[in-house]
PDB file of N, CA and C in Angstrom:
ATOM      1  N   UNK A   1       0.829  -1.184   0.000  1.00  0.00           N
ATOM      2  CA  UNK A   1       0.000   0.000   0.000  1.00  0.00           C
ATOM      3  C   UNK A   1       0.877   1.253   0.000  1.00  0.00           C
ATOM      4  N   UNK A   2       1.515   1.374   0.782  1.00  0.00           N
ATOM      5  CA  UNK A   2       2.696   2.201   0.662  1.00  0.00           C
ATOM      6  C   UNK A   2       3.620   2.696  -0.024  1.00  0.00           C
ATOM      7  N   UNK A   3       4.102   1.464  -0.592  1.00  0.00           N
ATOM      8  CA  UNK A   3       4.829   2.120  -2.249  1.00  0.00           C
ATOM      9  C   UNK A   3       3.815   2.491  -3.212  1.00  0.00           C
ATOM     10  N   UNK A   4       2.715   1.510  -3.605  1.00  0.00           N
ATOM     11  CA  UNK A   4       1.684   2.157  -4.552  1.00  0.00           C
ATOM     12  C   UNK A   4       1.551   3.331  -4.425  1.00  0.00           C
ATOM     13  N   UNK A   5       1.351   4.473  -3.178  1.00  0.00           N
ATOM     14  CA  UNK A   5       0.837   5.688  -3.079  1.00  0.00           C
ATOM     15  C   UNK A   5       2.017   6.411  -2.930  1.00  0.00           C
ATOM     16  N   UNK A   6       3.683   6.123  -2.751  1.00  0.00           N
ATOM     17  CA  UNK A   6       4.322   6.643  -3.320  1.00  0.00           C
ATOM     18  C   UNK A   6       4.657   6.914  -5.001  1.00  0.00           C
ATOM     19  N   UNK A   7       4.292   5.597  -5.645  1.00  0.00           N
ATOM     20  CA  UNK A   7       4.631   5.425  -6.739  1.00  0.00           C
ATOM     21  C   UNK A   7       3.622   6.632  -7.720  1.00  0.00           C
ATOM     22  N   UNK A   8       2.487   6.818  -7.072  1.00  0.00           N
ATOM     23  CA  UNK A   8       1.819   7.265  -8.074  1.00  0.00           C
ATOM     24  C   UNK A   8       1.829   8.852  -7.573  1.00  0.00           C
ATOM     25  N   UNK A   9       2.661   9.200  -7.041  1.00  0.00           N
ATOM     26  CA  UNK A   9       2.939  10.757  -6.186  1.00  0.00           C
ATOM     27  C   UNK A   9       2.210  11.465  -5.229  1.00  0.00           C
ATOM     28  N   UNK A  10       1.857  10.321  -4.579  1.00  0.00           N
ATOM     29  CA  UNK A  10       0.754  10.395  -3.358  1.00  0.00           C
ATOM     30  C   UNK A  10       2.015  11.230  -2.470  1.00  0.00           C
ATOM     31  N   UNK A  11       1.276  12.447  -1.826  1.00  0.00           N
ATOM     32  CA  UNK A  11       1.744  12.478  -0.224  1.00  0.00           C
ATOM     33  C   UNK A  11       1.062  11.816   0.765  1.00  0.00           C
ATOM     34  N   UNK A  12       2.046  11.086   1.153  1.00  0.00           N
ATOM     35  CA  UNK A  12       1.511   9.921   1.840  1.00  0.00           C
ATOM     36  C   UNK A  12       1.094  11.020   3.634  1.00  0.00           C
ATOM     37  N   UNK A  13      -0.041  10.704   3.792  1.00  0.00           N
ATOM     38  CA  UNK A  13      -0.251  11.598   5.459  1.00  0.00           C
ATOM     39  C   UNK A  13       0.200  10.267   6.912  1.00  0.00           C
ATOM     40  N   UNK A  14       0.329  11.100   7.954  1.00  0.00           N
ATOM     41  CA  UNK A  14       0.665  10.836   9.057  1.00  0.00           C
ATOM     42  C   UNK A  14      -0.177   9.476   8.849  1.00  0.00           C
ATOM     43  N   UNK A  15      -1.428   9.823   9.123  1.00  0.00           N
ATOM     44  CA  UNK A  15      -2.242   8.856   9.468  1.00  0.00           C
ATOM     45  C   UNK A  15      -2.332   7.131   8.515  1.00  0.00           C
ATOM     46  N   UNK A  16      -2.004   7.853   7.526  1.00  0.00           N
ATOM     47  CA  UNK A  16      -1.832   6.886   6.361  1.00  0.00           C
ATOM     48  C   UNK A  16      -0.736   5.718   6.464  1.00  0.00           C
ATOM     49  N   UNK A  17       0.419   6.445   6.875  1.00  0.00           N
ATOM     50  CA  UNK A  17       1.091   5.850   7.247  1.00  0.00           C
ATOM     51  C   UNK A  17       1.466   5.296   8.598  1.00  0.00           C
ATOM     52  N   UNK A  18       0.829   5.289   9.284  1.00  0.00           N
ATOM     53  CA  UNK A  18       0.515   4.390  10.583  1.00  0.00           C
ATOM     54  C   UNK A  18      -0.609   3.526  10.459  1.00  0.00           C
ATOM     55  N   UNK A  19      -1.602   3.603   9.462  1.00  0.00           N
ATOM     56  CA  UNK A  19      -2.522   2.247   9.365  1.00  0.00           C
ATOM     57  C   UNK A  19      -1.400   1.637   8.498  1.00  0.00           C
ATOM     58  N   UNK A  20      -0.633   1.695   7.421  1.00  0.00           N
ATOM     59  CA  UNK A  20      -0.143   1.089   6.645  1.00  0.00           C
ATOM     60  C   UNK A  20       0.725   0.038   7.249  1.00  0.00           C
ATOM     61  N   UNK A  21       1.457   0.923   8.433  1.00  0.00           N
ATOM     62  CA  UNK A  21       2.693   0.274   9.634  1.00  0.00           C
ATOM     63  C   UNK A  21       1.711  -0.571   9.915  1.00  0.00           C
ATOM     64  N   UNK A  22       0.588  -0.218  11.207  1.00  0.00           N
ATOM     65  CA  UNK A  22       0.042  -1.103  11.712  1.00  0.00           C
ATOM     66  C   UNK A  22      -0.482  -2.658  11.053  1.00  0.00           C
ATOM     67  N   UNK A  23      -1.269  -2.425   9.806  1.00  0.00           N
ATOM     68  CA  UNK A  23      -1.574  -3.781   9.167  1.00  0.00           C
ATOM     69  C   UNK A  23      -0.869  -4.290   8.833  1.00  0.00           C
ATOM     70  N   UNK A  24       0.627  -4.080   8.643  1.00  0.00           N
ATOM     71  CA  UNK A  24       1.782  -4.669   8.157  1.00  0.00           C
ATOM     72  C   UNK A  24       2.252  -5.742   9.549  1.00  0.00           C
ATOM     73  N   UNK A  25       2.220  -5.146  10.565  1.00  0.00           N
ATOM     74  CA  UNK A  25       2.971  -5.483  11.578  1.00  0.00           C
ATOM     75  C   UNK A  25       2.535  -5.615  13.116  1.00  0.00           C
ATOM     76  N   UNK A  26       1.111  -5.263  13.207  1.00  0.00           N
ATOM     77  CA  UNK A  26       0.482  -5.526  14.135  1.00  0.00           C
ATOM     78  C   UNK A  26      -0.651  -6.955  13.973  1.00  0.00           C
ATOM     79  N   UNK A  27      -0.543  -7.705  14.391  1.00  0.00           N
ATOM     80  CA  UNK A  27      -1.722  -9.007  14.230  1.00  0.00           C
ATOM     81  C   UNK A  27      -2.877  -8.310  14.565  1.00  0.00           C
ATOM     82  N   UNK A  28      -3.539  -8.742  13.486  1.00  0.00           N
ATOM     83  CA  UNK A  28      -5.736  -8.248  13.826  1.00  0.00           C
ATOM     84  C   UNK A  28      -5.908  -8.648  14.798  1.00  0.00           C
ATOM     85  N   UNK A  29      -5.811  -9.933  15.728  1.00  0.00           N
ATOM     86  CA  UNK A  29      -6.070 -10.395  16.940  1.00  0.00           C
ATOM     87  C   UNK A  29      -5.798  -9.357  17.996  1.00  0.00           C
ATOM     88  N   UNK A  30      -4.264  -8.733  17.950  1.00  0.00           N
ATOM     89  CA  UNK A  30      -4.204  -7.835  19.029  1.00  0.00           C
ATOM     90  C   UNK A  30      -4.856  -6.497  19.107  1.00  0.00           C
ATOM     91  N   UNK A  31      -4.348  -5.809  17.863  1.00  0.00           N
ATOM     92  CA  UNK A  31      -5.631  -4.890  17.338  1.00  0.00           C
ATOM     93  C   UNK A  31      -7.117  -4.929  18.441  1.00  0.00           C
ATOM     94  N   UNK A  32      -8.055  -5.748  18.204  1.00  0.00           N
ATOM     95  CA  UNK A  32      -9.046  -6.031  18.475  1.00  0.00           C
ATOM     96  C   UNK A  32      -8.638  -6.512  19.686  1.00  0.00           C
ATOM     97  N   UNK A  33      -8.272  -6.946  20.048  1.00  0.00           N
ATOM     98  CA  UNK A  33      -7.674  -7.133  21.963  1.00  0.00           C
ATOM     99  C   UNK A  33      -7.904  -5.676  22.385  1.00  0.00           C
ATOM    100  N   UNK A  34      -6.867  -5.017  22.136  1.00  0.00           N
ATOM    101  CA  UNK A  34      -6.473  -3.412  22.315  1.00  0.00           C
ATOM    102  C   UNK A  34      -7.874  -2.542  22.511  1.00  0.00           C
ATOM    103  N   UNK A  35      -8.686  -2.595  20.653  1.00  0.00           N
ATOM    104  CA  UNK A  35      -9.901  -1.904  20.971  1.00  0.00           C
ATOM    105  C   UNK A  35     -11.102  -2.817  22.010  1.00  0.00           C
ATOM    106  N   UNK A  36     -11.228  -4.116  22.238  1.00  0.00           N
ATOM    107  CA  UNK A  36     -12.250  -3.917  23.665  1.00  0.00           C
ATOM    108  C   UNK A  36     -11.610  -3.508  24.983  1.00  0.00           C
ATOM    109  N   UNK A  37     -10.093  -3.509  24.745  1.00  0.00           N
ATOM    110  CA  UNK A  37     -10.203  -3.336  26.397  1.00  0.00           C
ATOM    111  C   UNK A  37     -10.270  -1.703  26.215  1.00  0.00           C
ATOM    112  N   UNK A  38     -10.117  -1.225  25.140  1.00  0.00           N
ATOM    113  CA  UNK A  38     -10.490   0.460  25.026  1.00  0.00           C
ATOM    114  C   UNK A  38     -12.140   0.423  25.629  1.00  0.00           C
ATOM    115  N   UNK A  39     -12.279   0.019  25.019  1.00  0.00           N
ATOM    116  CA  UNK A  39     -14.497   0.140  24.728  1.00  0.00           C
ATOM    117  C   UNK A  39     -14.515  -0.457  26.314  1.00  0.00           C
ATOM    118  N   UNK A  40     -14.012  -0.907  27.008  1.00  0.00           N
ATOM    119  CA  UNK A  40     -14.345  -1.785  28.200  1.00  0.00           C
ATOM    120  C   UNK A  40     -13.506  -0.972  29.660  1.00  0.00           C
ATOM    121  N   UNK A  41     -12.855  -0.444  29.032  1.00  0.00           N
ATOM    122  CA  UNK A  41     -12.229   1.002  30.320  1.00  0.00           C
ATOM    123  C   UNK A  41     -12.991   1.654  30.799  1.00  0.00           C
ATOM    124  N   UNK A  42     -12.552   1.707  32.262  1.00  0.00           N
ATOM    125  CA  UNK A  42     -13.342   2.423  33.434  1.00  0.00           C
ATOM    126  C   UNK A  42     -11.807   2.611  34.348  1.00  0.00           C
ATOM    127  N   UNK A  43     -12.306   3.429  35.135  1.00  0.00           N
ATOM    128  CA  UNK A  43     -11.335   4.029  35.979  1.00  0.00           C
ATOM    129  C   UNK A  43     -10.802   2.967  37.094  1.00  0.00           C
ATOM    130  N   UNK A  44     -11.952   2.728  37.632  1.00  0.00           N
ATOM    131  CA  UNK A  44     -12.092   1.628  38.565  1.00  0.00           C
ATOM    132  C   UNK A  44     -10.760   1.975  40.136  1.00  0.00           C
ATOM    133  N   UNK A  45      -9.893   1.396  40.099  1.00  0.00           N
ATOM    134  CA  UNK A  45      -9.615   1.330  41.553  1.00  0.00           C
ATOM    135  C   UNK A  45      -8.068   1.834  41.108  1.00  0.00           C
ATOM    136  N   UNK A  46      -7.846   2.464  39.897  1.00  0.00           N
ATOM    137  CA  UNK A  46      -6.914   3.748  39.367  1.00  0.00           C
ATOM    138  C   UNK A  46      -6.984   4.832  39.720  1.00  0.00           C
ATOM    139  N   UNK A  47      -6.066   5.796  39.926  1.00  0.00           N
ATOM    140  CA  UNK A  47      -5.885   7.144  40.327  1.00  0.00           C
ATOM    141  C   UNK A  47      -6.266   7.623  39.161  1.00  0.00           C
ATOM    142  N   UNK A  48      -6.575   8.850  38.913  1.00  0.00           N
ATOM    143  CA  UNK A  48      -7.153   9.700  37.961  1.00  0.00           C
ATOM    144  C   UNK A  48      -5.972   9.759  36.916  1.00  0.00           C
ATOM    145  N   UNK A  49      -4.931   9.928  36.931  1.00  0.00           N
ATOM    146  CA  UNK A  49      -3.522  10.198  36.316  1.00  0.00           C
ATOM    147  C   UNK A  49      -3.309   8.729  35.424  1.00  0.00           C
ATOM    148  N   UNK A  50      -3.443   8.024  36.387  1.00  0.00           N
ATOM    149  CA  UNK A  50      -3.324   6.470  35.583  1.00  0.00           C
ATOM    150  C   UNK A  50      -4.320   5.532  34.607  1.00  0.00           C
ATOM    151  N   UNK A  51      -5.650   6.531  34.983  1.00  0.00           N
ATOM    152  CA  UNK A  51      -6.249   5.756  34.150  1.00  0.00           C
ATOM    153  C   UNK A  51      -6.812   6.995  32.838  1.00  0.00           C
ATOM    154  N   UNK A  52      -6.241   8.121  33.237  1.00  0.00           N
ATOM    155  CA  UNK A  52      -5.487   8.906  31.541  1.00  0.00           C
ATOM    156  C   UNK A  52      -4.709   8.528  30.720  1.00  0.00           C
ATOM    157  N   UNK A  53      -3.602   8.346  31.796  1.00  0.00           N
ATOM    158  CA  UNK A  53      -2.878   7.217  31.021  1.00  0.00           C
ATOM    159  C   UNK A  53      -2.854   6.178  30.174  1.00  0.00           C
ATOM    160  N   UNK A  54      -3.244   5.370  30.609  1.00  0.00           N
ATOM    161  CA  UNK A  54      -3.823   4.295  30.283  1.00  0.00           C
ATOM    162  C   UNK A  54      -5.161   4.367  29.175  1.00  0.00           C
ATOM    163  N   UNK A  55      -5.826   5.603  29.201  1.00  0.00           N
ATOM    164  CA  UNK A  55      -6.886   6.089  28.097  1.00  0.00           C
ATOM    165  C   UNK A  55      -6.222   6.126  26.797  1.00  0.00           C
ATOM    166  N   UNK A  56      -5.090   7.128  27.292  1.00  0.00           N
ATOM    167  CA  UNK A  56      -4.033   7.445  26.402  1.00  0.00           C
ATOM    168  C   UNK A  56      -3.770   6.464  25.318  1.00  0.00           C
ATOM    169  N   UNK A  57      -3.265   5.775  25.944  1.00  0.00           N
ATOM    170  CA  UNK A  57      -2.588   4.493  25.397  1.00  0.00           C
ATOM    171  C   UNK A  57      -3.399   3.388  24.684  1.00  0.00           C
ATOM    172  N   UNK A  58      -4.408   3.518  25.680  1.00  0.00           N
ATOM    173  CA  UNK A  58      -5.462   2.621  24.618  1.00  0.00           C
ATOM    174  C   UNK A  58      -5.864   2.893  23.184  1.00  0.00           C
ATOM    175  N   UNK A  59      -6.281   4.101  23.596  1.00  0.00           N
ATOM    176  CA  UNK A  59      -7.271   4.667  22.178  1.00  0.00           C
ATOM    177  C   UNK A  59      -6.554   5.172  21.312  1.00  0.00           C
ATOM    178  N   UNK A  60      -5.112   4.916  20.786  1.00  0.00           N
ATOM    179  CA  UNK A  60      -4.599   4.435  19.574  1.00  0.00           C
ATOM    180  C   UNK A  60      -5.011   3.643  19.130  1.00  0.00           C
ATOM    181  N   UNK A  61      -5.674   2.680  19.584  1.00  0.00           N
ATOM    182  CA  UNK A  61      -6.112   1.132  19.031  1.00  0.00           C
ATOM    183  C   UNK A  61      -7.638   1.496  18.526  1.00  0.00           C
ATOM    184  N   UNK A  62      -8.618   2.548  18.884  1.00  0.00           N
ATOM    185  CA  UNK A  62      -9.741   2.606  19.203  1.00  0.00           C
ATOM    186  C   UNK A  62      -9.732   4.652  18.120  1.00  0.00           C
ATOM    187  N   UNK A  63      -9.134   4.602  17.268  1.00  0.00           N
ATOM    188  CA  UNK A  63      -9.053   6.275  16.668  1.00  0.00           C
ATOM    189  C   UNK A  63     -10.354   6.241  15.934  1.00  0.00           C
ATOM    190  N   UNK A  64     -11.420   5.577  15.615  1.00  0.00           N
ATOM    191  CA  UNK A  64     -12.785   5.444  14.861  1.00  0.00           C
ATOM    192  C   UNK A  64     -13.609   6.104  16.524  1.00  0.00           C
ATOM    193  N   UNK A  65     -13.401   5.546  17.396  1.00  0.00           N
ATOM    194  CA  UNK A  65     -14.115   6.114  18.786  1.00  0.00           C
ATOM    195  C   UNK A  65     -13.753   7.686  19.149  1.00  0.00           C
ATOM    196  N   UNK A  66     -12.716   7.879  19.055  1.00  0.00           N
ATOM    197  CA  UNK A  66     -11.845   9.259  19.617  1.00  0.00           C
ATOM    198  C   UNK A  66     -11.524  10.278  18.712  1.00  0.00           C
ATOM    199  N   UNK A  67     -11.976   9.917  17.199  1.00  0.00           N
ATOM    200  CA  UNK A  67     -11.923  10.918  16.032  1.00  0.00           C
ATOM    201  C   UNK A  67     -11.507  12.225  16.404  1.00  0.00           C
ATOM    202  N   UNK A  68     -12.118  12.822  17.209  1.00  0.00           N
ATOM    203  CA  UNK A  68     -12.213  14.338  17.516  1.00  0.00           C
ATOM    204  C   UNK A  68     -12.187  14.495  19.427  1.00  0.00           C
ATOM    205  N   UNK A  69     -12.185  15.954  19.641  1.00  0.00           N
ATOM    206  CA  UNK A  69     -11.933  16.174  20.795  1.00  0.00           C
ATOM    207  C   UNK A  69     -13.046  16.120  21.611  1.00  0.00           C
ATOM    208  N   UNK A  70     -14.328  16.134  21.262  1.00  0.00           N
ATOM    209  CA  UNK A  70     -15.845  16.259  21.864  1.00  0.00           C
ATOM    210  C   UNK A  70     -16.127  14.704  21.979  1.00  0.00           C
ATOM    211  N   UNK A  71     -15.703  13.469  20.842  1.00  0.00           N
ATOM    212  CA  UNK A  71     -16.123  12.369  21.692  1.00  0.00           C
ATOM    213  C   UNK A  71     -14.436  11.773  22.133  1.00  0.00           C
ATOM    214  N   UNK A  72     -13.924  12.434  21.966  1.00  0.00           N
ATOM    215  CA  UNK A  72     -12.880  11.904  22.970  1.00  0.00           C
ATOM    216  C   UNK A  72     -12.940  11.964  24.626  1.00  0.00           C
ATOM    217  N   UNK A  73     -13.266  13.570  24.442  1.00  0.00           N
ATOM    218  CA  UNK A  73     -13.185  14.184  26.041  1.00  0.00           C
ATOM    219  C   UNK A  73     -14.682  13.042  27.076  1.00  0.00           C
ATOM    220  N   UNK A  74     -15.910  12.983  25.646  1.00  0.00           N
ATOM    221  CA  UNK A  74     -17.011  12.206  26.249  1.00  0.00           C
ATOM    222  C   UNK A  74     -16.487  10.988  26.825  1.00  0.00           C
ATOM    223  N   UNK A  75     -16.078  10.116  26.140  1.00  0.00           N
ATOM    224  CA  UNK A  75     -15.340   9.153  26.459  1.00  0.00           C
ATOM    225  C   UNK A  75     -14.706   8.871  27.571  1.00  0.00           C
ATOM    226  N   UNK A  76     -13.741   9.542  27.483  1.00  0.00           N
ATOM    227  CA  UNK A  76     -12.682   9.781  29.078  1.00  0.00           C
ATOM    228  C   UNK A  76     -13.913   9.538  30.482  1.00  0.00           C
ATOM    229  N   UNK A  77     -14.670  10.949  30.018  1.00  0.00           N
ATOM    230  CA  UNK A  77     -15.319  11.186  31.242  1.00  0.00           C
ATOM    231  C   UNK A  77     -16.495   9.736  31.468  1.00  0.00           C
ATOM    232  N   UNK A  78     -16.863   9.308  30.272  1.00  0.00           N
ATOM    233  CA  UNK A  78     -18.107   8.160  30.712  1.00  0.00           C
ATOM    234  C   UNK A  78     -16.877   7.009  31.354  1.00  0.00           C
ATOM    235  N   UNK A  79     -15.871   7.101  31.487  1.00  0.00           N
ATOM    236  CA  UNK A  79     -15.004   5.596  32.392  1.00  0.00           C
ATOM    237  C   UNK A  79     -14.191   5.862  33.711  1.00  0.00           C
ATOM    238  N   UNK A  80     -14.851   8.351  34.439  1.00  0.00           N
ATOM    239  CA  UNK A  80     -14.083   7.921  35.383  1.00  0.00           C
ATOM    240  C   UNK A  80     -15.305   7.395  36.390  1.00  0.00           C
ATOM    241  N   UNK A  81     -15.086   7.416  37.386  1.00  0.00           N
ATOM    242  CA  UNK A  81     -15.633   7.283  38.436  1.00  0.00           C
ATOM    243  C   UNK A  81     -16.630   8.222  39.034  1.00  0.00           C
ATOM    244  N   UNK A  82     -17.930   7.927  38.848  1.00  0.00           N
ATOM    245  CA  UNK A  82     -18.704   8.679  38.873  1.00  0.00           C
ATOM    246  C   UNK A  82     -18.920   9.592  40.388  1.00  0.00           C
ATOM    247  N   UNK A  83     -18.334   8.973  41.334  1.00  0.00           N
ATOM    248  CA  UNK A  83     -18.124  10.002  42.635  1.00  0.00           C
ATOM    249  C   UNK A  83     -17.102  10.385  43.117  1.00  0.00           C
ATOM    250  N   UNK A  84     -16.553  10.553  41.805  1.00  0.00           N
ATOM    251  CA  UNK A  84     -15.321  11.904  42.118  1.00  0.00           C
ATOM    252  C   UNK A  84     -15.725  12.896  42.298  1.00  0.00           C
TER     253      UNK A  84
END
Protein backbone atom coordinates (compact mmCIF):
# COMPACT_ATOMS: atom_id res chain seq x y z
CA UNK A 1 0.00 0.00 0.00
CA UNK A 2 2.70 2.20 0.66
CA UNK A 3 4.83 2.12 -2.25
CA UNK A 4 1.68 2.16 -4.55
CA UNK A 5 0.84 5.69 -3.08
CA UNK A 6 4.32 6.64 -3.32
CA UNK A 7 4.63 5.43 -6.74
CA UNK A 8 1.82 7.26 -8.07
CA UNK A 9 2.94 10.76 -6.19
CA UNK A 10 0.75 10.40 -3.36
CA UNK A 11 1.74 12.48 -0.22
CA UNK A 12 1.51 9.92 1.84
CA UNK A 13 -0.25 11.60 5.46
CA UNK A 14 0.67 10.84 9.06
CA UNK A 15 -2.24 8.86 9.47
CA UNK A 16 -1.83 6.89 6.36
CA UNK A 17 1.09 5.85 7.25
CA UNK A 18 0.52 4.39 10.58
CA UNK A 19 -2.52 2.25 9.37
CA UNK A 20 -0.14 1.09 6.64
CA UNK A 21 2.69 0.27 9.63
CA UNK A 22 0.04 -1.10 11.71
CA UNK A 23 -1.57 -3.78 9.17
CA UNK A 24 1.78 -4.67 8.16
CA UNK A 25 2.97 -5.48 11.58
CA UNK A 26 0.48 -5.53 14.14
CA UNK A 27 -1.72 -9.01 14.23
CA UNK A 28 -5.74 -8.25 13.83
CA UNK A 29 -6.07 -10.40 16.94
CA UNK A 30 -4.20 -7.84 19.03
CA UNK A 31 -5.63 -4.89 17.34
CA UNK A 32 -9.05 -6.03 18.47
CA UNK A 33 -7.67 -7.13 21.96
CA UNK A 34 -6.47 -3.41 22.32
CA UNK A 35 -9.90 -1.90 20.97
CA UNK A 36 -12.25 -3.92 23.67
CA UNK A 37 -10.20 -3.34 26.40
CA UNK A 38 -10.49 0.46 25.03
CA UNK A 39 -14.50 0.14 24.73
CA UNK A 40 -14.35 -1.78 28.20
CA UNK A 41 -12.23 1.00 30.32
CA UNK A 42 -13.34 2.42 33.43
CA UNK A 43 -11.34 4.03 35.98
CA UNK A 44 -12.09 1.63 38.57
CA UNK A 45 -9.61 1.33 41.55
CA UNK A 46 -6.91 3.75 39.37
CA UNK A 47 -5.89 7.14 40.33
CA UNK A 48 -7.15 9.70 37.96
CA UNK A 49 -3.52 10.20 36.32
CA UNK A 50 -3.32 6.47 35.58
CA UNK A 51 -6.25 5.76 34.15
CA UNK A 52 -5.49 8.91 31.54
CA UNK A 53 -2.88 7.22 31.02
CA UNK A 54 -3.82 4.29 30.28
CA UNK A 55 -6.89 6.09 28.10
CA UNK A 56 -4.03 7.45 26.40
CA UNK A 57 -2.59 4.49 25.40
CA UNK A 58 -5.46 2.62 24.62
CA UNK A 59 -7.27 4.67 22.18
CA UNK A 60 -4.60 4.43 19.57
CA UNK A 61 -6.11 1.13 19.03
CA UNK A 62 -9.74 2.61 19.20
CA UNK A 63 -9.05 6.28 16.67
CA UNK A 64 -12.79 5.44 14.86
CA UNK A 65 -14.12 6.11 18.79
CA UNK A 66 -11.85 9.26 19.62
CA UNK A 67 -11.92 10.92 16.03
CA UNK A 68 -12.21 14.34 17.52
CA UNK A 69 -11.93 16.17 20.80
CA UNK A 70 -15.84 16.26 21.86
CA UNK A 71 -16.12 12.37 21.69
CA UNK A 72 -12.88 11.90 22.97
CA UNK A 73 -13.18 14.18 26.04
CA UNK A 74 -17.01 12.21 26.25
CA UNK A 75 -15.34 9.15 26.46
CA UNK A 76 -12.68 9.78 29.08
CA UNK A 77 -15.32 11.19 31.24
CA UNK A 78 -18.11 8.16 30.71
CA UNK A 79 -15.00 5.60 32.39
CA UNK A 80 -14.08 7.92 35.38
CA UNK A 81 -15.63 7.28 38.44
CA UNK A 82 -18.70 8.68 38.87
CA UNK A 83 -18.12 10.00 42.64
CA UNK A 84 -15.32 11.90 42.12
Amino acid sequence: MFQNMQQQGHVVTWGELRAAFRAHNIPASLMEQKQREFCELKQGNRTVMQYVKTFIHLSQYALGDVADEPSRTARLLQGLDPTL
